[in-house]
Protein backbone atom coordinates (compact mmCIF):
# COMPACT_ATOMS: atom_id res chain seq x y z
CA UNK A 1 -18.06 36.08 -21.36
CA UNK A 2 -15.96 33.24 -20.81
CA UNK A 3 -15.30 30.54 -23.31
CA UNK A 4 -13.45 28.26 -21.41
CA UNK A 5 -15.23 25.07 -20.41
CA UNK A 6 -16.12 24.30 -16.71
CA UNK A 7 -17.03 27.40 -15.68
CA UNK A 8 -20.05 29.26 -15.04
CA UNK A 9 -18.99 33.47 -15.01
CA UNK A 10 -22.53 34.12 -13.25
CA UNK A 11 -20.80 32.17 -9.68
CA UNK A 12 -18.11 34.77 -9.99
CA UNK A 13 -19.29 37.94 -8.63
CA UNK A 14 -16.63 38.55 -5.42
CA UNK A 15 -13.81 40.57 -6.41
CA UNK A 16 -11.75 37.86 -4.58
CA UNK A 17 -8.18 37.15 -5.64
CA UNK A 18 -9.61 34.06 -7.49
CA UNK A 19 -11.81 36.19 -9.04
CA UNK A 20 -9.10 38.19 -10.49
CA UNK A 21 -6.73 35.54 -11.66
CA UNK A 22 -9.53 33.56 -13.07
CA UNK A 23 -10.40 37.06 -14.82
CA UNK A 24 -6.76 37.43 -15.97
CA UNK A 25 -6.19 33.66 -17.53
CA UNK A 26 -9.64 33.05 -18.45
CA UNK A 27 -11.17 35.97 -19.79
CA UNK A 28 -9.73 38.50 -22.47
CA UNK A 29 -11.39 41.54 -22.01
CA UNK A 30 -9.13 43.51 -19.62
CA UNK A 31 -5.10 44.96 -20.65
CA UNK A 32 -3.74 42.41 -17.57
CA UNK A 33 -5.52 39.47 -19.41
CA UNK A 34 -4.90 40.44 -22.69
CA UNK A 35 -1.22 41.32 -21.99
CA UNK A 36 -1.44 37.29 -20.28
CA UNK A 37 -2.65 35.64 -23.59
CA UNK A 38 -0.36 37.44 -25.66
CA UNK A 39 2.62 36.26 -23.65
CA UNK A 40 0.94 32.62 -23.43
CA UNK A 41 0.91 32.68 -27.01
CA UNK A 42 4.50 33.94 -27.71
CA UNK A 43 5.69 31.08 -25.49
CA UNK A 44 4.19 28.14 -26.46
CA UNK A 45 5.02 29.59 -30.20
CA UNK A 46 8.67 29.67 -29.12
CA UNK A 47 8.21 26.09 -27.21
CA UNK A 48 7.23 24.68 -30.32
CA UNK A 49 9.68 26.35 -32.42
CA UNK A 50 12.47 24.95 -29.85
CA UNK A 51 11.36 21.36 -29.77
CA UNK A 52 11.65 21.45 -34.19
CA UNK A 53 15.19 23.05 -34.03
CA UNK A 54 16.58 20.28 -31.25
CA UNK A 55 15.62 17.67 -33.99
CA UNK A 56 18.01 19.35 -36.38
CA UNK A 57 21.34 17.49 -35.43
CA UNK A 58 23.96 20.52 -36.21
CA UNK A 59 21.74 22.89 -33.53
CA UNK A 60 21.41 20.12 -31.13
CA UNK A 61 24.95 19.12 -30.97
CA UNK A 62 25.95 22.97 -30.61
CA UNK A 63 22.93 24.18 -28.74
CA UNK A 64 21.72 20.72 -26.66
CA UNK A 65 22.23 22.30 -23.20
CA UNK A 66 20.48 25.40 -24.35
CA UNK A 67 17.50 23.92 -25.73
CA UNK A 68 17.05 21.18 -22.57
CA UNK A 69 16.98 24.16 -20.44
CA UNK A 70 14.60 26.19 -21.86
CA UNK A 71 12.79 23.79 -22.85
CA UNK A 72 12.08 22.48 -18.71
CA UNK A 73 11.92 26.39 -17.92
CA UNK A 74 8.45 25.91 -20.03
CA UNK A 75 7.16 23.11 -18.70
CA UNK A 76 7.99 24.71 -15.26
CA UNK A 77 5.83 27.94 -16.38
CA UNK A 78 3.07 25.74 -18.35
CA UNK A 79 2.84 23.13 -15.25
CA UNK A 80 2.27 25.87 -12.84
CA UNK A 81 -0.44 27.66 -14.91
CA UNK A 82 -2.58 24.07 -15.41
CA UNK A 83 -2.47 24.03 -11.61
CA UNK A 84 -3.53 27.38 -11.42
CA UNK A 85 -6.50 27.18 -13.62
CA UNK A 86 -7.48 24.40 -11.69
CA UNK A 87 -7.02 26.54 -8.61
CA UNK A 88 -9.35 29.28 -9.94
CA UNK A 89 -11.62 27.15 -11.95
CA UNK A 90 -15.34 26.68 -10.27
CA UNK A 91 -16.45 23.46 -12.12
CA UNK A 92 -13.00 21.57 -12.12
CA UNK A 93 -14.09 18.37 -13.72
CA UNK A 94 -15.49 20.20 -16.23
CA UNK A 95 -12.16 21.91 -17.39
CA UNK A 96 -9.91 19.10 -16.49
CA UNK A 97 -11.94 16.88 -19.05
CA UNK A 98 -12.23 19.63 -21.31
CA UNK A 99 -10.83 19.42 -24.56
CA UNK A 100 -8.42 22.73 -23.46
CA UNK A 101 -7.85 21.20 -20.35
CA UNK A 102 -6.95 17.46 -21.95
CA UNK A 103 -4.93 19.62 -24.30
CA UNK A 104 -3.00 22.16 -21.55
CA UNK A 105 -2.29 18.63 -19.41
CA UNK A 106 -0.73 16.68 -22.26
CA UNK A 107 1.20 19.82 -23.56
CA UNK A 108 3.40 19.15 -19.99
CA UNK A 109 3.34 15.14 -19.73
CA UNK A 110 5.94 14.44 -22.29
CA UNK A 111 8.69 16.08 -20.84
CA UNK A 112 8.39 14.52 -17.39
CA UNK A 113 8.25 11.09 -19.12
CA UNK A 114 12.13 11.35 -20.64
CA UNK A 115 13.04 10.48 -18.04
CA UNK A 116 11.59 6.58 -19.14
CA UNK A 117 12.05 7.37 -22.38
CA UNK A 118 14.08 10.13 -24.05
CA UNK A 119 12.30 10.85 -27.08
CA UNK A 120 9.12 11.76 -25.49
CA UNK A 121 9.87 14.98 -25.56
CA UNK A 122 9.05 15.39 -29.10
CA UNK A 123 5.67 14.86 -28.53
CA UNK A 124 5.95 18.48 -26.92
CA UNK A 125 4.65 19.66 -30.72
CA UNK A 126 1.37 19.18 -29.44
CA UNK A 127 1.42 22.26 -27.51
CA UNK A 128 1.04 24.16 -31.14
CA UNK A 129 -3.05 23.16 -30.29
CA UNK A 130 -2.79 24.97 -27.25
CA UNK A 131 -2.46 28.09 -29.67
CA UNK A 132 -6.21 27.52 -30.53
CA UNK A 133 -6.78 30.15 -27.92
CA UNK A 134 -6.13 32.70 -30.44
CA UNK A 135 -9.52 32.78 -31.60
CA UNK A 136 -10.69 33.91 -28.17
CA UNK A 137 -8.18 36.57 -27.89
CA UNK A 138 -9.11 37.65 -31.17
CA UNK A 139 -12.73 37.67 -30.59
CA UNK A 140 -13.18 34.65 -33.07
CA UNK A 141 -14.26 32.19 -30.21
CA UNK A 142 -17.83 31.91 -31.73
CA UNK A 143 -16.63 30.12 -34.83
CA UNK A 144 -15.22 27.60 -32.44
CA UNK A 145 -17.78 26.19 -31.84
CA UNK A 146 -18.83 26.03 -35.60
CA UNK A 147 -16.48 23.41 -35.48
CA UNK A 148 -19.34 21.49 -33.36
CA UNK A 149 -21.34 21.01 -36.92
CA UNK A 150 -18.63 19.20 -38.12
CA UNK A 151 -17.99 16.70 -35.15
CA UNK A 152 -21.69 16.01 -34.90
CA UNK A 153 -22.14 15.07 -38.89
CA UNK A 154 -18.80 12.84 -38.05
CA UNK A 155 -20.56 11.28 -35.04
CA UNK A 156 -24.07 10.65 -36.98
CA UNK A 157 -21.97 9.61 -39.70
CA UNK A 158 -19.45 6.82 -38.23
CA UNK A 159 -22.21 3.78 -38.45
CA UNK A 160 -21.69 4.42 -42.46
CA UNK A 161 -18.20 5.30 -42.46
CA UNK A 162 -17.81 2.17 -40.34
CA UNK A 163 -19.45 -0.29 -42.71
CA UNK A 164 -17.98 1.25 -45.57
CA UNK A 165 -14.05 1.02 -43.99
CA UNK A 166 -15.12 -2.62 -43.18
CA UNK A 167 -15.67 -2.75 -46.72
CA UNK A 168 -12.93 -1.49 -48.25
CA UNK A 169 -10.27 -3.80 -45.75
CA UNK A 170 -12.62 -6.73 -46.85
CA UNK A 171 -12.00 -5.54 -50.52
CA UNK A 172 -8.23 -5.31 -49.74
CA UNK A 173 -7.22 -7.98 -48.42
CA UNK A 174 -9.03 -9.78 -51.03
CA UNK A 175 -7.17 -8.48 -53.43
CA UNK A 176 -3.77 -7.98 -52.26
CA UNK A 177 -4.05 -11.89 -51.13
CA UNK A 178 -4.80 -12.34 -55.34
CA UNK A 179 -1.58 -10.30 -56.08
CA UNK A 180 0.47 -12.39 -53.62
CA UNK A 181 -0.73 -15.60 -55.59
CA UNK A 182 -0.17 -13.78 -59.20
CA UNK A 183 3.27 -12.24 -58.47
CA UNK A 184 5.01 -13.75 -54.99
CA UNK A 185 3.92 -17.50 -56.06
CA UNK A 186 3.83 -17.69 -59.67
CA UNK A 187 6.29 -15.19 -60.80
CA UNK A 188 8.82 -15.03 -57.37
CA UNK A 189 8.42 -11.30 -57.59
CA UNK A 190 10.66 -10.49 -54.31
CA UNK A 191 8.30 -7.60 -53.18
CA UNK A 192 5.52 -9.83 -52.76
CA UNK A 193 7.26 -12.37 -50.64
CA UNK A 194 4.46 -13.01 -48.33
CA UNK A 195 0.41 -12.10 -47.72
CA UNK A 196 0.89 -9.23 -45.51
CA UNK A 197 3.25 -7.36 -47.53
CA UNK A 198 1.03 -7.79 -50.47
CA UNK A 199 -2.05 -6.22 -48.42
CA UNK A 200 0.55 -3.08 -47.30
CA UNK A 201 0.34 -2.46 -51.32
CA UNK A 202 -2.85 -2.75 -51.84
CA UNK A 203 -3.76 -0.41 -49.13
CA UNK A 204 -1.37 1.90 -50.45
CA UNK A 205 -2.24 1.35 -53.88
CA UNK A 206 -6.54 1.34 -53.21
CA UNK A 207 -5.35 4.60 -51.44
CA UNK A 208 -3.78 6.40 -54.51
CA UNK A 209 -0.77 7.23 -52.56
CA UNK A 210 1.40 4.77 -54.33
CA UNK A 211 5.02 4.88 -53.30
CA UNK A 212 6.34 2.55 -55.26
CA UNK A 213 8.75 0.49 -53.38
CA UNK A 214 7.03 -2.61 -54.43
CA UNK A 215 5.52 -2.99 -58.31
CA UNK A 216 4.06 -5.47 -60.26
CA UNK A 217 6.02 -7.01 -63.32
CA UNK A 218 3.58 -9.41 -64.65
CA UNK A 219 0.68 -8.34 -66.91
CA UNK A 220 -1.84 -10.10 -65.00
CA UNK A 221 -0.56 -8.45 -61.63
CA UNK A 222 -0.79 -4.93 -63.62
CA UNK A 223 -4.03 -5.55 -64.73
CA UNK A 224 -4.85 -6.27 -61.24
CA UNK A 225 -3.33 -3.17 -60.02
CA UNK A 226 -5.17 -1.26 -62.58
CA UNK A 227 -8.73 -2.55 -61.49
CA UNK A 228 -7.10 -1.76 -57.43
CA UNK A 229 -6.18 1.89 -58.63
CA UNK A 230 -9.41 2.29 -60.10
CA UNK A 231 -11.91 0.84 -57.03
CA UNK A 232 -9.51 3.23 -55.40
CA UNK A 233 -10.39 6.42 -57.35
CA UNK A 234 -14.23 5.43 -56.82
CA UNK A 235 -14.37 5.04 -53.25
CA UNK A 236 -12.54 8.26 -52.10
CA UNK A 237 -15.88 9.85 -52.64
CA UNK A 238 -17.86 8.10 -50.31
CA UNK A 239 -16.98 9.50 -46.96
CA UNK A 240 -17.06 12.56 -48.30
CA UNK A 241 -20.35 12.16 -49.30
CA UNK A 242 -21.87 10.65 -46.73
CA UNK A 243 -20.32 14.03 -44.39
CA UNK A 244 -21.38 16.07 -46.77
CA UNK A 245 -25.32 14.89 -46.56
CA UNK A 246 -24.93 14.55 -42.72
CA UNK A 247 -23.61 18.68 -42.54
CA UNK A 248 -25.97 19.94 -45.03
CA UNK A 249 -28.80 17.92 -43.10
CA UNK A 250 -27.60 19.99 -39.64
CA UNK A 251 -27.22 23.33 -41.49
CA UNK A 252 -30.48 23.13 -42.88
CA UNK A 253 -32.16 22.82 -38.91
CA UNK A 254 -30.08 25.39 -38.18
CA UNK A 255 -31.47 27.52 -40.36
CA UNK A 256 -34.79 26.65 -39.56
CA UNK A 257 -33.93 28.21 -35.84
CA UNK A 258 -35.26 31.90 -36.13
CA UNK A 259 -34.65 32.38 -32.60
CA UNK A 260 -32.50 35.83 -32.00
CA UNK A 261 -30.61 36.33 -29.12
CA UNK A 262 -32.12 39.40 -26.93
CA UNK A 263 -28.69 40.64 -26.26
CA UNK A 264 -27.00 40.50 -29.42
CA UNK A 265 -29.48 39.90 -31.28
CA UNK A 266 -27.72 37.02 -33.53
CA UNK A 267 -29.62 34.21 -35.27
CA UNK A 268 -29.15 30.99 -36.90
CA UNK A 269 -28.82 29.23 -33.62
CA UNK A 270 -28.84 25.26 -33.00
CA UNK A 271 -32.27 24.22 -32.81
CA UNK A 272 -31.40 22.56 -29.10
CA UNK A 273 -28.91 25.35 -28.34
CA UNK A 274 -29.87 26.71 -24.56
CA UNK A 275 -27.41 30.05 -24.77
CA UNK A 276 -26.35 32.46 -27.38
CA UNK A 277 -23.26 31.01 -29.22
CA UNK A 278 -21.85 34.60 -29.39
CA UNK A 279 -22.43 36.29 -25.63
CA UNK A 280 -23.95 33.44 -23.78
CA UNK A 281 -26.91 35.17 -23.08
CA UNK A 282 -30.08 32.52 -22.52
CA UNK A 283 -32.18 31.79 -25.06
């Protein structure tokens, strides 16, 4: 079973050389494409692992050569296996727009962009989400796409988390515009010199992160950052909430599901779900 978008495993039935490299870098039931994702994974572990050392100035200055190197040798290797899955892939819109596919493309863009702009090729870190392909080689790919609970209460969700993050800007603005008036105008406190830096500490305040560089001396602009820390305390529970109702509303149709798959025999399906989320098999 293949759990790679944009491809369909029942078109595949030539033993064609396609077949067998889409077999080997798709699939991870065979030693040649087992053997592949273990050395896939090994490399973009020590890609990663390359592109945090360079930004340690001691190893780049002694090591900068080195590191620019390998690190093109991988984009080389990574560049010619996107093309290749596109080569072998039937339904190549489908992967290319796939979030693996999104994800193996933008692993390789930053490096070919120094060339405009050096420190692109920091952004190479984001090939550690290409290592999400462990699940699959461990036989974990079905609680992938648990995952698709969670991105479905966010999407129900976002008309409520959008009115309530309209909200809480309204709220602090309002109020970091007050503590510009109490301490930039009244008492010249230097931190709060104008209206936007006020509203960067009441965001940061209404946030509970609080870093301090800027503080209230006056009581009046402490009791105002008291009442800010406070709103701040009460409204971290919202979104969580409102997630929280949306996923145990989806878990609960879930459950109602009692269709088992004929293959595997696994329940607790989506009640719209066409396939088996563990083996594929139809429904």
């Amino acid at each position: 079973m293949s759990y790679e978008p944009g491809h369909d495993p029942e078109l595949h039935k030539s033993d064609d050389l396609k077949d067998r490299i889409w077999r080997i870098i798709f699939q991870s039931d065979t030693p040649g494409s087992k053997l592949f994702d273990i050395l896939l994974m090994w490399a973009i572990g020590i890609s990663v692992i390359i592109v945090m050392l360079e930004s340690v100035e001691s190893l780049d200055a002694a090591y900068h050569r080195f590191f620019f190197i390998v690190e093109w040798v991988f984009t080389i290797l990574f560049t010619i296996e996107y093309a290749v899955r596109i080569w072998v892939v039937r339904k190549k819109r489908a992967y290319i727009f796939s979030f693996f596919g999104i994800i193996d493309l933008i692993s390789i863009i930053p490096m070919y962009l120094t060339a405009l702009l050096a420190e692109t090729h920091y952004l190479l870190i984001l090939r550690v989400l290409r290592l999400l392909r462990i699940f699959r080689v461990l036989k974990m790919a079905r609680h992938i796409g648990e995952a698709n609970h969670l991105l479905n209460a966010l999407r129900s969700s976002w008309a409520k988390i959008s009115v309530f993050i309209f909200c809480v800007v309204a709220v602090t603005m309002i109020l970091g515009t007050m503590m510009y008036v109490v301490e930039g105008v009244i008492a010249k406190n230097e931190g709060f010199n104008n209206v936007p830096q006020s509203i960067y500490w009441a965001i940061v305040t209404i946030s509970t992160v609080g870093y301090g560089d800027i503080t209230p001396v006056t009581v009046p602009g402490k009791m105002l950052a008291t009442v800010i820390i406070l709103i701040g305390y009460g409204i971290i529970a919202v979104p969580t909430g409102i997630v929280t109702a949306e996923l145990n509303a989806r878990f609960a149709q879930v459950r109602m599901d009692s269709r088992a798959c004929v293959e595997c025999g696994l329940e607790g399906h989506d009640p719209k779900a066409l396939y088996c989320k563990s083996c594929g098999t139809k429904l």
